[in-house]
N, C-alpha and C. Protein backbone atom coordinates (compact mmCIF):
# COMPACT_ATOMS: atom_id res chain seq x y z
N UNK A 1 -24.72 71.06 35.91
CA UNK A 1 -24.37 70.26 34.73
C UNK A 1 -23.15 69.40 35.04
N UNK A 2 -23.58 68.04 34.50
CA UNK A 2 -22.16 67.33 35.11
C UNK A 2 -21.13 67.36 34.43
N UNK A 3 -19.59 67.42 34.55
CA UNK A 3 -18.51 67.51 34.34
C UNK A 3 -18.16 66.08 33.49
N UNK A 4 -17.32 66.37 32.39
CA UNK A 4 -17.07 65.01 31.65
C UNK A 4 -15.76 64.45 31.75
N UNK A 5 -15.16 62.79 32.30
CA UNK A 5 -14.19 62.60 32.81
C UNK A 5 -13.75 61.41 31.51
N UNK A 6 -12.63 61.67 31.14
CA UNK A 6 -12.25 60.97 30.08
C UNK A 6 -11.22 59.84 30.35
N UNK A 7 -11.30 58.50 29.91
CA UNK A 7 -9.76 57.43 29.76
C UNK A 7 -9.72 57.40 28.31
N UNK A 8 -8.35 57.37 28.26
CA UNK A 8 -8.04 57.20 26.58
C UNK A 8 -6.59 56.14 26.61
N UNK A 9 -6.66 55.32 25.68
CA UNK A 9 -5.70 54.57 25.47
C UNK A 9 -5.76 53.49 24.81
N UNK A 10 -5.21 51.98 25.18
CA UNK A 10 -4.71 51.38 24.33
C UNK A 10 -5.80 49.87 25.28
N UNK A 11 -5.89 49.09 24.85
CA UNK A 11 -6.43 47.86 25.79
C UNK A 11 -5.86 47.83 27.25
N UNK A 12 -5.14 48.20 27.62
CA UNK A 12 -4.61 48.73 29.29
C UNK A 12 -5.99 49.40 29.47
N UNK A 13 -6.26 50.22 28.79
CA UNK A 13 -7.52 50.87 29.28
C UNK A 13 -8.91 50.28 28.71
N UNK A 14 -8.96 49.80 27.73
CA UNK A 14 -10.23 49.29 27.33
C UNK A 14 -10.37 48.64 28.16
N UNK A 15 -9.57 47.54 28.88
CA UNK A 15 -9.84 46.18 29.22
C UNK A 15 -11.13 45.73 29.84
N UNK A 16 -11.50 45.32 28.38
CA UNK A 16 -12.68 44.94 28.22
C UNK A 16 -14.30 45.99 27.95
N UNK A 17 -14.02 46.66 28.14
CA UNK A 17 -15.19 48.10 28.42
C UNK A 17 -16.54 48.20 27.13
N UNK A 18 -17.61 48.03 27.36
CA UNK A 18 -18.72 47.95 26.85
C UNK A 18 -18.43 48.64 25.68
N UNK A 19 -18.34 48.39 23.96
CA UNK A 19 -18.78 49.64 22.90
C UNK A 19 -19.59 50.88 22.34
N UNK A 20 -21.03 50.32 23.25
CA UNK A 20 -22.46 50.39 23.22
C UNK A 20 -22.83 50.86 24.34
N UNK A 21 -22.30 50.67 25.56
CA UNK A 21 -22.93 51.07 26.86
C UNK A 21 -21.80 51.76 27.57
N UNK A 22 -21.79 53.03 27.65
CA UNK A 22 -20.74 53.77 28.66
C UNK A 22 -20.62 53.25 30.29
N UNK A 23 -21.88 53.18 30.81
CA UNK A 23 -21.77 52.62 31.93
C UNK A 23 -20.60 51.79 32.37
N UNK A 24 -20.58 50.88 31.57
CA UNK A 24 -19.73 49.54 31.34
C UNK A 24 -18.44 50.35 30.98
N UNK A 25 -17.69 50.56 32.07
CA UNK A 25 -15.93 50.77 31.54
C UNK A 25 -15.05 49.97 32.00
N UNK A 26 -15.44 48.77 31.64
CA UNK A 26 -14.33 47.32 32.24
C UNK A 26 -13.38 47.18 33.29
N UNK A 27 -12.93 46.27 33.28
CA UNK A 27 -12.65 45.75 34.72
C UNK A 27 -11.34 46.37 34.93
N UNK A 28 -10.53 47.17 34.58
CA UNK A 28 -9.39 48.13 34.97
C UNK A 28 -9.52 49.03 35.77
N UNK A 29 -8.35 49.88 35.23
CA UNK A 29 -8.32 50.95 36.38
C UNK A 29 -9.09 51.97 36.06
N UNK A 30 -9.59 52.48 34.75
CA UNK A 30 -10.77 53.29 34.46
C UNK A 30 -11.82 53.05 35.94
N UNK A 31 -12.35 51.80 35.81
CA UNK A 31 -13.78 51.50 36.44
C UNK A 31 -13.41 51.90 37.68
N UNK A 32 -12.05 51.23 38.49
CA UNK A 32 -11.55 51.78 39.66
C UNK A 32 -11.22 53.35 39.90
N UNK A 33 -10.99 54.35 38.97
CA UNK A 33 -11.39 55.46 39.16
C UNK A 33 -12.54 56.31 39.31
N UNK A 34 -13.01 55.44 38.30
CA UNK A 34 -14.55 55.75 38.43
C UNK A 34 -15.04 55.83 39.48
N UNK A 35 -14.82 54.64 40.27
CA UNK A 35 -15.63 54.41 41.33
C UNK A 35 -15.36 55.21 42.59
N UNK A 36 -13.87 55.13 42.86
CA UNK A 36 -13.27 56.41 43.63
C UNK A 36 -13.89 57.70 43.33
N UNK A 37 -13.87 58.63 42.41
CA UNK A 37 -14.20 59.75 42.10
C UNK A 37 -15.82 60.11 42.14
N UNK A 38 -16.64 58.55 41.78
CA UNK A 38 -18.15 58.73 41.83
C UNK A 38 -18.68 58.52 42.94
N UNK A 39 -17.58 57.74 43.97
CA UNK A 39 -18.24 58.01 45.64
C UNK A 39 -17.84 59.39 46.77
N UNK A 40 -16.47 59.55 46.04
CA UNK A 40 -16.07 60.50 47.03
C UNK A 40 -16.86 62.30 46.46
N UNK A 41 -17.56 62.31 44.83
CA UNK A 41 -17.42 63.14 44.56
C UNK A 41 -19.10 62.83 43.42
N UNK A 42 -20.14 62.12 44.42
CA UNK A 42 -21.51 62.16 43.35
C UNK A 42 -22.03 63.31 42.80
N UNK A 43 -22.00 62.63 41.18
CA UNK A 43 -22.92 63.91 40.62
C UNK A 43 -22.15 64.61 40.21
N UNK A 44 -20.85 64.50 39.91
CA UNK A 44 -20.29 65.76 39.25
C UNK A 44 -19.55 65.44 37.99
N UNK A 45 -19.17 64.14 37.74
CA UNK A 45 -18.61 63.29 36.66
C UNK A 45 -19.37 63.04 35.76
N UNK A 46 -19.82 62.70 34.74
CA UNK A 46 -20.07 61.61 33.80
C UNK A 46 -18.62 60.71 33.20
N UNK A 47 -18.92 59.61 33.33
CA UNK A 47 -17.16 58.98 32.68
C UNK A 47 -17.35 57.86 31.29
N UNK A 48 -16.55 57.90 30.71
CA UNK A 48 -16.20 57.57 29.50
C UNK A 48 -15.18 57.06 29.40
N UNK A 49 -14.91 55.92 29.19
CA UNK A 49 -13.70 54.89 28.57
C UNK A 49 -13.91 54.81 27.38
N UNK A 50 -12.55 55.31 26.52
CA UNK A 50 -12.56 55.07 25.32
C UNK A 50 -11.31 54.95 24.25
N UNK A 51 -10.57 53.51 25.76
CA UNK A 51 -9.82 52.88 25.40
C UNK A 51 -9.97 51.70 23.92
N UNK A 52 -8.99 51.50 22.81
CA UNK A 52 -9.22 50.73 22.22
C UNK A 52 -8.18 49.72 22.03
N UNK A 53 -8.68 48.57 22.15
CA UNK A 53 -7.15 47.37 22.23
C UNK A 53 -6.63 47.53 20.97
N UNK A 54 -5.21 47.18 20.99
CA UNK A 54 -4.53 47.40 19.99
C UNK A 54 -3.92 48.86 19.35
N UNK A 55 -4.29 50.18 19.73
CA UNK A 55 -3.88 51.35 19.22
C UNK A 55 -2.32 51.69 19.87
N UNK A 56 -2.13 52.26 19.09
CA UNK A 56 -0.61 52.95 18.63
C UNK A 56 -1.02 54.74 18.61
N UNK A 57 -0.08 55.80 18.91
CA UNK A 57 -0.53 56.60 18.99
C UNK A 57 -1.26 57.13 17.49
N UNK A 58 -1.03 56.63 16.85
CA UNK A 58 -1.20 56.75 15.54
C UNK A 58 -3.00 56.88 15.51
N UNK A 59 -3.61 55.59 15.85
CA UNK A 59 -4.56 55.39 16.00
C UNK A 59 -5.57 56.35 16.92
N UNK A 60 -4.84 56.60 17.58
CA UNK A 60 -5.40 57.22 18.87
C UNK A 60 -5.51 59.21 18.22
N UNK A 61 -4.42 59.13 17.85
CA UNK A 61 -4.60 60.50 16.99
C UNK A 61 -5.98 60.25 15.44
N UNK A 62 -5.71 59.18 15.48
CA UNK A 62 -7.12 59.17 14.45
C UNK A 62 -8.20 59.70 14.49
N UNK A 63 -8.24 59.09 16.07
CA UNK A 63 -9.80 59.27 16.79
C UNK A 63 -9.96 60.26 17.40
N UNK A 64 -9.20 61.47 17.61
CA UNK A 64 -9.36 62.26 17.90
C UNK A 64 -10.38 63.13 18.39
N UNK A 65 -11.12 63.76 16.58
CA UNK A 65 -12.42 64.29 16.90
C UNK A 65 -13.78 62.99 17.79
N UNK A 66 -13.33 62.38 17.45
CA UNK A 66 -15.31 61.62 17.80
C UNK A 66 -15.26 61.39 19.02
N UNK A 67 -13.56 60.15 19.67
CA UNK A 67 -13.62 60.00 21.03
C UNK A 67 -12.62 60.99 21.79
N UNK A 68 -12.53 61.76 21.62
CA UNK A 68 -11.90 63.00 22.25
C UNK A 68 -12.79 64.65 22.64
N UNK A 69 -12.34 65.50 21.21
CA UNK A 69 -12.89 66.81 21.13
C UNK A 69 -14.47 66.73 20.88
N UNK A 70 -14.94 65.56 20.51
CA UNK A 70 -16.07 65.95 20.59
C UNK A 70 -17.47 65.25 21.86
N UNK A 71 -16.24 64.82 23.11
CA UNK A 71 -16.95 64.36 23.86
C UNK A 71 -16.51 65.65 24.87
N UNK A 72 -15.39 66.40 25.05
CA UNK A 72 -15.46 67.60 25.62
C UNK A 72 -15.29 67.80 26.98
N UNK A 73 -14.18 66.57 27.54
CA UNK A 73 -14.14 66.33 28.55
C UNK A 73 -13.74 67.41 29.17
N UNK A 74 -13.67 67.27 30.49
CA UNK A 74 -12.86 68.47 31.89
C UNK A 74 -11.69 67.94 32.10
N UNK A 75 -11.80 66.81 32.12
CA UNK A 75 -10.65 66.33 32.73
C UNK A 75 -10.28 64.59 32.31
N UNK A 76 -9.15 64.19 31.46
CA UNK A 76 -8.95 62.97 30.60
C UNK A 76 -7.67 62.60 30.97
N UNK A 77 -7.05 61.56 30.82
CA UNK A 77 -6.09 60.70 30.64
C UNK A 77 -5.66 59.81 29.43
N UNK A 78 -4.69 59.75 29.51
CA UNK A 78 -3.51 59.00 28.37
C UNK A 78 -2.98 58.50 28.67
N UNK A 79 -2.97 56.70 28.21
CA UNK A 79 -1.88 55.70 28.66
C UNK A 79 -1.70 55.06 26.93
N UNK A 80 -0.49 55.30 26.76
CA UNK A 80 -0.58 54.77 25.16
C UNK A 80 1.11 54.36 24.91
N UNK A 81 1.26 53.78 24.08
CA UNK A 81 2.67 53.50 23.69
C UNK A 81 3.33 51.73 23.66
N UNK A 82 2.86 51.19 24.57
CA UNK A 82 3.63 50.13 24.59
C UNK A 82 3.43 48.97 23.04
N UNK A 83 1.89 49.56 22.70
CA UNK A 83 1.90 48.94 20.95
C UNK A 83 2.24 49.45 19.74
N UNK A 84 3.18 50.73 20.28
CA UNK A 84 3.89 51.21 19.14
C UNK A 84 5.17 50.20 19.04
N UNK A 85 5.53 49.81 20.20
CA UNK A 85 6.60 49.06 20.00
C UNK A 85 6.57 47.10 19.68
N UNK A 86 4.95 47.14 20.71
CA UNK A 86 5.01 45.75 20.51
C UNK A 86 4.52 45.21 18.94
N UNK A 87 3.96 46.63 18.12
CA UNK A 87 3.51 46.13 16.61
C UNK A 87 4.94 46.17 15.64
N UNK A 88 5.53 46.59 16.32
CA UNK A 88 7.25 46.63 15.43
C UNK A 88 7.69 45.68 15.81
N UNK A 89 7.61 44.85 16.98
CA UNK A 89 8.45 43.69 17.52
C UNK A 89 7.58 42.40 16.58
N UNK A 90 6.56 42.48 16.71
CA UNK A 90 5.54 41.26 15.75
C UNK A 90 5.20 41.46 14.35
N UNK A 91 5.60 42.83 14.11
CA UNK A 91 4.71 42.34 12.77
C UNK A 91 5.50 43.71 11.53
N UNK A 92 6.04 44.32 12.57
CA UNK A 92 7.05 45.52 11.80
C UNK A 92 6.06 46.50 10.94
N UNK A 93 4.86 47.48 12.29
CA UNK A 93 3.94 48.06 12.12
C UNK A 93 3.90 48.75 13.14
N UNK A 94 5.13 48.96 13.64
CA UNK A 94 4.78 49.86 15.49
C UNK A 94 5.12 51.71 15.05
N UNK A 95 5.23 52.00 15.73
CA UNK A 95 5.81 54.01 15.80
C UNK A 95 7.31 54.13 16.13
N UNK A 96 8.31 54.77 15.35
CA UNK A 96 9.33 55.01 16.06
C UNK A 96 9.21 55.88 17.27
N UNK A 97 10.50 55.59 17.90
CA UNK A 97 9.93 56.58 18.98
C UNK A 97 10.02 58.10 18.81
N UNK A 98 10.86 58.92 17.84
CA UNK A 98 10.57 60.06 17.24
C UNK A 98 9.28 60.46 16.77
N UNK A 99 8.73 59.13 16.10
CA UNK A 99 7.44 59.66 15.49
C UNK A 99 6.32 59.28 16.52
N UNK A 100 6.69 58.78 17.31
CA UNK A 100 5.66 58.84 18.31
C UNK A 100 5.95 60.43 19.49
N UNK A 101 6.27 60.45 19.80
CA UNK A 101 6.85 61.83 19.97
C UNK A 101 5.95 62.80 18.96
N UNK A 102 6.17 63.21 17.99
CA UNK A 102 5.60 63.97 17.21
C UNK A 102 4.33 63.59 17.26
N UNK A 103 3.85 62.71 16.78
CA UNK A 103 2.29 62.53 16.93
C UNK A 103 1.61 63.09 18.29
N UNK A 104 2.19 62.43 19.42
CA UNK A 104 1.86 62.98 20.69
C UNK A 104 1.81 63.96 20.91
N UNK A 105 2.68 64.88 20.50
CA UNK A 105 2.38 66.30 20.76
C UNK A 105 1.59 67.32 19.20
N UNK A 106 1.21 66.48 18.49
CA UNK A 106 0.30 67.54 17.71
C UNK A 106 -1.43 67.09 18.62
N UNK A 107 -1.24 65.66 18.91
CA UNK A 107 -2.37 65.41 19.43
C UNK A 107 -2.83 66.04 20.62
N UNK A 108 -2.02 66.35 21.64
CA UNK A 108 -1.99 67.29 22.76
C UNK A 108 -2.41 68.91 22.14
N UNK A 109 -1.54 69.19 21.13
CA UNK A 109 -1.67 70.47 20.69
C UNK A 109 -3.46 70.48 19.81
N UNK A 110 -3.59 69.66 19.62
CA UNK A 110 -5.27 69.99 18.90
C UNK A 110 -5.88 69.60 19.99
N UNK A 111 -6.14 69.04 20.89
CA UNK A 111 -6.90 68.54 22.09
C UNK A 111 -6.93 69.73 22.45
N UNK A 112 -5.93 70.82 23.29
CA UNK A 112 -5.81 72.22 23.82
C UNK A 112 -6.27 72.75 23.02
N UNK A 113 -6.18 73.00 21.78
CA UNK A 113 -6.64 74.07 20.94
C UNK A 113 -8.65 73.90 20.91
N UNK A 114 -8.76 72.66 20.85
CA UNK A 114 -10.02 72.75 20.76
C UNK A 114 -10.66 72.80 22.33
N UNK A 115 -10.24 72.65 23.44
CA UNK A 115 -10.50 72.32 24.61
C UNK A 115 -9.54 73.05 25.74
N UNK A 116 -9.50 74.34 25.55
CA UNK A 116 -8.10 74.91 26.30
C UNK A 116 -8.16 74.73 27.68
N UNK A 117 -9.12 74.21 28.22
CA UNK A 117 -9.57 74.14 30.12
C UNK A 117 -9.48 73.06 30.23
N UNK A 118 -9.21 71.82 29.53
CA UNK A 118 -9.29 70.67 29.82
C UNK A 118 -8.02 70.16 30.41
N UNK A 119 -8.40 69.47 31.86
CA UNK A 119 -6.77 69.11 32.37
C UNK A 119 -6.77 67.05 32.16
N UNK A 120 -4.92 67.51 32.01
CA UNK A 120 -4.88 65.99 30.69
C UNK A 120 -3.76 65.47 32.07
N UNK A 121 -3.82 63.90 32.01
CA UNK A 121 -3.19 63.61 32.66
C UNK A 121 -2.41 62.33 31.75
N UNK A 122 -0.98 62.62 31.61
CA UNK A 122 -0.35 61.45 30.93
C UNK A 122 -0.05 60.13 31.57
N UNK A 123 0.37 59.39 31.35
CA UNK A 123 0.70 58.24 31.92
C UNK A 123 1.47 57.35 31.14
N UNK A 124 2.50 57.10 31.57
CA UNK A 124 3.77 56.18 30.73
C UNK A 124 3.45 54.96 30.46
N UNK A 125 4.03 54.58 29.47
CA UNK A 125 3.75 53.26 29.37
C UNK A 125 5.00 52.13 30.15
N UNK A 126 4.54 51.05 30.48
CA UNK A 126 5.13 50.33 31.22
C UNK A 126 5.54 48.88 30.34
N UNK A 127 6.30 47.43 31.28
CA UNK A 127 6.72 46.38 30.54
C UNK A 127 7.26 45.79 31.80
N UNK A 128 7.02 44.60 32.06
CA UNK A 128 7.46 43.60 32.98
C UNK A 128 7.62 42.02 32.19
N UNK A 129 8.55 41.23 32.70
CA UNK A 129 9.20 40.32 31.87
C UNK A 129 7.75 39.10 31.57
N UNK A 130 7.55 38.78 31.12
CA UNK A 130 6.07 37.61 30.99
C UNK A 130 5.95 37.20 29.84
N UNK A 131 4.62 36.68 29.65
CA UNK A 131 4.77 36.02 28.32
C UNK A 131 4.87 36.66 26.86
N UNK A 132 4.14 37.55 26.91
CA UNK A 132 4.21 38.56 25.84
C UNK A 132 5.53 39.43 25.91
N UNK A 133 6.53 39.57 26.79
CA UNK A 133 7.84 40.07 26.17
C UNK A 133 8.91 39.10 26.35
N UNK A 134 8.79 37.80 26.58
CA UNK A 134 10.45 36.99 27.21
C UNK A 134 10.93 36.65 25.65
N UNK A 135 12.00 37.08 25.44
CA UNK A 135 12.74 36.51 24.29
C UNK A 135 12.43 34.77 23.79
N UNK A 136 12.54 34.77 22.45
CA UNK A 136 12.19 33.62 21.80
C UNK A 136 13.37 33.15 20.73
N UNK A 137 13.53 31.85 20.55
CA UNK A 137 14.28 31.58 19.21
C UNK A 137 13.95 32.48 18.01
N UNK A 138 12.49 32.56 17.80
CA UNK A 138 12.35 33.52 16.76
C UNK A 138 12.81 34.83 16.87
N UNK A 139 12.88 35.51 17.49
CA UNK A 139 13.04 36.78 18.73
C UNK A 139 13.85 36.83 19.68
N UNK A 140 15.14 36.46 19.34
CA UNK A 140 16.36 36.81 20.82
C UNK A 140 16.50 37.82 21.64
N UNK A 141 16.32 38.40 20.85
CA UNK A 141 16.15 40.35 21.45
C UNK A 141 15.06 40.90 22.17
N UNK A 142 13.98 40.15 22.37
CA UNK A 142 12.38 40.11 22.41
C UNK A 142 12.49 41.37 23.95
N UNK A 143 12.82 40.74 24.96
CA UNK A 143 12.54 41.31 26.32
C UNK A 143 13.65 42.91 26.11
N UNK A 144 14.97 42.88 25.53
CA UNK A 144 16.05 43.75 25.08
C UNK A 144 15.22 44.94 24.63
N UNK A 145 14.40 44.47 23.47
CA UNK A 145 14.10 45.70 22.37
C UNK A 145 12.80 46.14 23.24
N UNK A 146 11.76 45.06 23.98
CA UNK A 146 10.66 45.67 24.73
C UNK A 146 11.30 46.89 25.63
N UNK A 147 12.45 46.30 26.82
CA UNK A 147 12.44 47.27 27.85
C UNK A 147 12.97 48.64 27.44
N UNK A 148 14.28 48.53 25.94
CA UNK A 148 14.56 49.55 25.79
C UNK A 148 13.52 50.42 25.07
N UNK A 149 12.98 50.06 23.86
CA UNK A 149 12.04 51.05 23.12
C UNK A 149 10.73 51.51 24.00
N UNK A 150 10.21 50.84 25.35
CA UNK A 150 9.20 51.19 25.79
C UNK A 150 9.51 52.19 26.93
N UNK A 151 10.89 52.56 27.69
CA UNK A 151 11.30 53.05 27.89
C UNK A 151 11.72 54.62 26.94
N UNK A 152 11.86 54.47 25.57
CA UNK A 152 11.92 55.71 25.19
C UNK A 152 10.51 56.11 24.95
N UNK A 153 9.53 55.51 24.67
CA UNK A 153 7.83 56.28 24.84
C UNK A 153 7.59 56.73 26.09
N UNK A 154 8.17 56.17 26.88
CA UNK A 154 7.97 56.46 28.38
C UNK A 154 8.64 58.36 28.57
N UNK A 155 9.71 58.11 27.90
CA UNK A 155 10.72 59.22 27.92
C UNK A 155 10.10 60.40 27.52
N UNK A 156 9.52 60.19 26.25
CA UNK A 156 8.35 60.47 25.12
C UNK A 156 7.51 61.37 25.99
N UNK A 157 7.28 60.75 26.34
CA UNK A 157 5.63 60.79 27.04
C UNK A 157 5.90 62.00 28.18
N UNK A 158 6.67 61.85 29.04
CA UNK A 158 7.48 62.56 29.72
C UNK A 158 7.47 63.94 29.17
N UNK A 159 8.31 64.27 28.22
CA UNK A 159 8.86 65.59 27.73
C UNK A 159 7.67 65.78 26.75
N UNK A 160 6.75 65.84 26.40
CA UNK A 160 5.41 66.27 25.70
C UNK A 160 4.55 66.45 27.18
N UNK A 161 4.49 65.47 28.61
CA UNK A 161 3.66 65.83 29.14
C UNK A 161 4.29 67.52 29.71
N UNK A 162 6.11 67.75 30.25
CA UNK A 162 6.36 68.88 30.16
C UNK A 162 6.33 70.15 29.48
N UNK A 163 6.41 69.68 27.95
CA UNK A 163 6.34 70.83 27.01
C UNK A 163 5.13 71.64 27.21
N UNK A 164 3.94 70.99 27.59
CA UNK A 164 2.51 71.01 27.50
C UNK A 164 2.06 71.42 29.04
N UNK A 165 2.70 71.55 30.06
CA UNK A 165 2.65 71.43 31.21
C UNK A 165 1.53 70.48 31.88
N UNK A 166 1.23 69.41 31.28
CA UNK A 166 0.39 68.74 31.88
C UNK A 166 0.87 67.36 33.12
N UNK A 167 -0.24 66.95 33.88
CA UNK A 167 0.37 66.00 34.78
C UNK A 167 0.86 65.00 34.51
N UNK A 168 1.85 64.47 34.74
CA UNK A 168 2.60 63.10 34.23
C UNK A 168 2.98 62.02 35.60
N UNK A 169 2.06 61.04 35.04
CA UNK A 169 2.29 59.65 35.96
C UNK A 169 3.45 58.60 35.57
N UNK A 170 4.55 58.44 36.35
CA UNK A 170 5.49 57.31 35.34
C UNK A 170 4.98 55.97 36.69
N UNK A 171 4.98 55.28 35.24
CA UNK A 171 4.09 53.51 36.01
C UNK A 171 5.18 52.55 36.14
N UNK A 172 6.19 52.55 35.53
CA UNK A 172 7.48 51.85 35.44
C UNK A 172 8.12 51.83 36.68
N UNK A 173 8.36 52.40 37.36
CA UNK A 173 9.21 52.28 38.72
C UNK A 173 8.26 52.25 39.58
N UNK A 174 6.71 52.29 39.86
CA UNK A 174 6.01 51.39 40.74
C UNK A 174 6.06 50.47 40.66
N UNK A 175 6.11 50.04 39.12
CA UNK A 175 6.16 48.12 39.15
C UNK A 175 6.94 47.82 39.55
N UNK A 176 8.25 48.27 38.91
CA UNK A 176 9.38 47.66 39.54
C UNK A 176 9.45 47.59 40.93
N UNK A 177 9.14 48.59 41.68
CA UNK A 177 9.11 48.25 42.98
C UNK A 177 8.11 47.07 43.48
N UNK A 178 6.89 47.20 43.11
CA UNK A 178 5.64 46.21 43.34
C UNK A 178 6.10 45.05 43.39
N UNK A 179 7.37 44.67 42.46
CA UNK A 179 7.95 43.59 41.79
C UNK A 179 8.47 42.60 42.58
N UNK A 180 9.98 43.48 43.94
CA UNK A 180 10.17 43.33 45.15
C UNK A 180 8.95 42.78 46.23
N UNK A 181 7.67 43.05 45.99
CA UNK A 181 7.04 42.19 47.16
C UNK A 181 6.14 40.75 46.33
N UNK A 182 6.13 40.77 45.15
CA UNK A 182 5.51 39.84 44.32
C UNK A 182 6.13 39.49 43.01
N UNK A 183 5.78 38.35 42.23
CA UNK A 183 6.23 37.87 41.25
C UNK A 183 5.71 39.15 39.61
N UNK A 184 6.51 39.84 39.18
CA UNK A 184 5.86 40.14 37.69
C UNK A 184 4.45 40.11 37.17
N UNK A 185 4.30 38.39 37.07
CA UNK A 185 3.05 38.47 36.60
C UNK A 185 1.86 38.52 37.71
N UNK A 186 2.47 38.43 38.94
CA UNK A 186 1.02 39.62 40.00
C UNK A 186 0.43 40.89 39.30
N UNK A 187 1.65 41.25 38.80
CA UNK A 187 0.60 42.40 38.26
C UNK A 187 0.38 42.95 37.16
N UNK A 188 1.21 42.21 36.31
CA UNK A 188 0.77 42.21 34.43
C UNK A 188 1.02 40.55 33.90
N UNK A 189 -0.44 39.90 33.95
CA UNK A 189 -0.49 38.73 34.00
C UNK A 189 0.47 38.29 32.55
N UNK A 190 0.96 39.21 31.64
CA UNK A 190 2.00 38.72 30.29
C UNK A 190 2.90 39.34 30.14
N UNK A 191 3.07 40.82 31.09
CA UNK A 191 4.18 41.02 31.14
C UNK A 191 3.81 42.51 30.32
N UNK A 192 2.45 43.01 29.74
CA UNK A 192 1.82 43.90 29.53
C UNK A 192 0.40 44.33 30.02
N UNK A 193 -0.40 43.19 29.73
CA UNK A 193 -1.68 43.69 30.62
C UNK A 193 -1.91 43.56 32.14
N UNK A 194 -2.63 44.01 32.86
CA UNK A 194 -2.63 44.49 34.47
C UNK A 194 -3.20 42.74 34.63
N UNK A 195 -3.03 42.59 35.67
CA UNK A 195 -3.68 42.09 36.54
C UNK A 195 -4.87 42.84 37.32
N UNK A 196 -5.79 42.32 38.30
CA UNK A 196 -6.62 43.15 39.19
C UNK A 196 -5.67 44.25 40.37
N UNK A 197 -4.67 43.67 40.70
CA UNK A 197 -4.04 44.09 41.25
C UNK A 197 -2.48 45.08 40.71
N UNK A 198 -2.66 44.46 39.24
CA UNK A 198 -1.90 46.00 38.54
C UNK A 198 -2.68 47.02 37.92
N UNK A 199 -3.97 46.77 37.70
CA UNK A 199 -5.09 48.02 37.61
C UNK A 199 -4.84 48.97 38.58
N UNK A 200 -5.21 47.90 39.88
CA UNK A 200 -5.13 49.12 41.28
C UNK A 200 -3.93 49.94 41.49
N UNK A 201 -2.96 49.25 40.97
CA UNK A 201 -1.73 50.12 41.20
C UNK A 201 -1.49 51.41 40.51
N UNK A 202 -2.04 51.16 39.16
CA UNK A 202 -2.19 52.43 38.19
C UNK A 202 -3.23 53.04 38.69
N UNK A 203 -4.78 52.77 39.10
CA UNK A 203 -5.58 53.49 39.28
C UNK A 203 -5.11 54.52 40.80
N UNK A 204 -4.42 53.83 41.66
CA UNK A 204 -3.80 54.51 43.01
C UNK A 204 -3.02 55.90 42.53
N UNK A 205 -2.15 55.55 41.19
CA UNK A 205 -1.11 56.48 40.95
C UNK A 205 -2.03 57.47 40.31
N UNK A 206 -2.97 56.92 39.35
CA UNK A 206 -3.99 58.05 38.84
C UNK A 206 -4.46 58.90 39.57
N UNK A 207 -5.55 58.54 41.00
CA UNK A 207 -6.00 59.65 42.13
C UNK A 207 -4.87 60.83 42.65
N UNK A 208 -3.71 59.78 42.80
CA UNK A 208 -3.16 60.74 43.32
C UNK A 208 -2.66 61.72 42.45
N UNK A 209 -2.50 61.78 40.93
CA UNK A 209 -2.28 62.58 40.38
C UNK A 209 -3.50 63.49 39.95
N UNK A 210 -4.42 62.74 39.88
CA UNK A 210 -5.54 63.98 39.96
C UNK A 210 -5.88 64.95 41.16
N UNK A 211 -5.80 64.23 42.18
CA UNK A 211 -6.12 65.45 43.26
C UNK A 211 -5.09 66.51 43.42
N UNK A 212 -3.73 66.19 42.83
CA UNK A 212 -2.71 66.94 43.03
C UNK A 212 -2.90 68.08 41.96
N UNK A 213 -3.94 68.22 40.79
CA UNK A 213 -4.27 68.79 39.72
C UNK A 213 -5.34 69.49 40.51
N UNK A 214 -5.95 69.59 41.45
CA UNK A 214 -7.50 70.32 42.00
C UNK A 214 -7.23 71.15 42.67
């Protein structure tokens, strides 16, 4: 019986991914795991992206039962946070970072409770300077309030993936390093979403945190 492999998150992970057709898990780093894990390892996966653009953990705790506990994965991932902050920066609708914090860990805590074998792999959320964070006349503070508040989900994310003992990927200081051999938007063409080549970078950090889980 095949094993069920889960992405969960925010449009970082949807990007782009079929509604209707699982096959189809868009052109990110989902599909690039996929593909790693379904050559080195046929037949033992089924995979599921069920990233949605725009969610906040809020959202993501919504969905809980339908795209979560009741798909029953073995083994899932979490990349969430950076639109808790970017819906407070636009529109004053994001998560504090306390209450994102809390959400995160009841959502961890019902995921385990309903799924106690399931291994979860977190993943921080990230921010590089581009179009979607450079400060504006409207917005002076714009790039200020991105690096600091996405930095405390990051933090977030961190101490829930410890409390919980689960694996934790931080994506922030690859970029930054990545950064040193290329321009920013090499690899988050706005300064939030990947490029092809900031997929790969997350999907690289993903393997290696999964095999380090086997």
């Amino acid at each position: 019986m095949e094993k069920c492999m889960l992405f969960q998150g925010d449009s970082i992970t949807d990007a782009g991914r079929s509604y209707t057709d699982d096959m189809n898990a868009g052109y990110g780093y989902a599909t690039m795991v996929k593909g790693a894990i379904g050559y080195a390892e046929p037949g033992v996966y089924r995979f599921y992206n069920r990233g949605v653009s725009g969610n906040r953990v809020v959202d993501l705790y919504a969905r809980i039962k339908r795209d979560i506990i009741n798909l029953k994965p073995d083994v899932m991932s979490i990349l969430i946070g950076v639109n808790d902050v970017w819906h407070e920066i636009d529109s004053g609708n994001g998560v504090d970072a306390p209450k994102f914090e809390r959400i995160y860990n009841m959502l961890i805590d019902e995921i385990k409770e309903a799924l106690p074998d399931v291994k979860i792999i977190v993943l921080a959320p990230f921010v590089l300077p581009g179009t979607a964070t450079r400060s504006t006349d409207a917005v002076p503070d714009k790039w200020e309030r991105f690096t600091s508040e996405v930095a405390l989900r990051a933090e977030a994310s961190r101490r829930v993936a410890e409390q919980h003992g689960l694996a934790f990927v931080e994506l922030q200081s690859l970029l930054d390093a990545a950064c040193a051999k290329a321009d920013p938007s090499y690899w988050l063409y706005d300064g939030v979403h990947p490029t092809a080549m900031g997929h790969a970078l997350i999907a690289d950090a993903w393997l290696k945190a999964y095999r380090a889980m086997k």
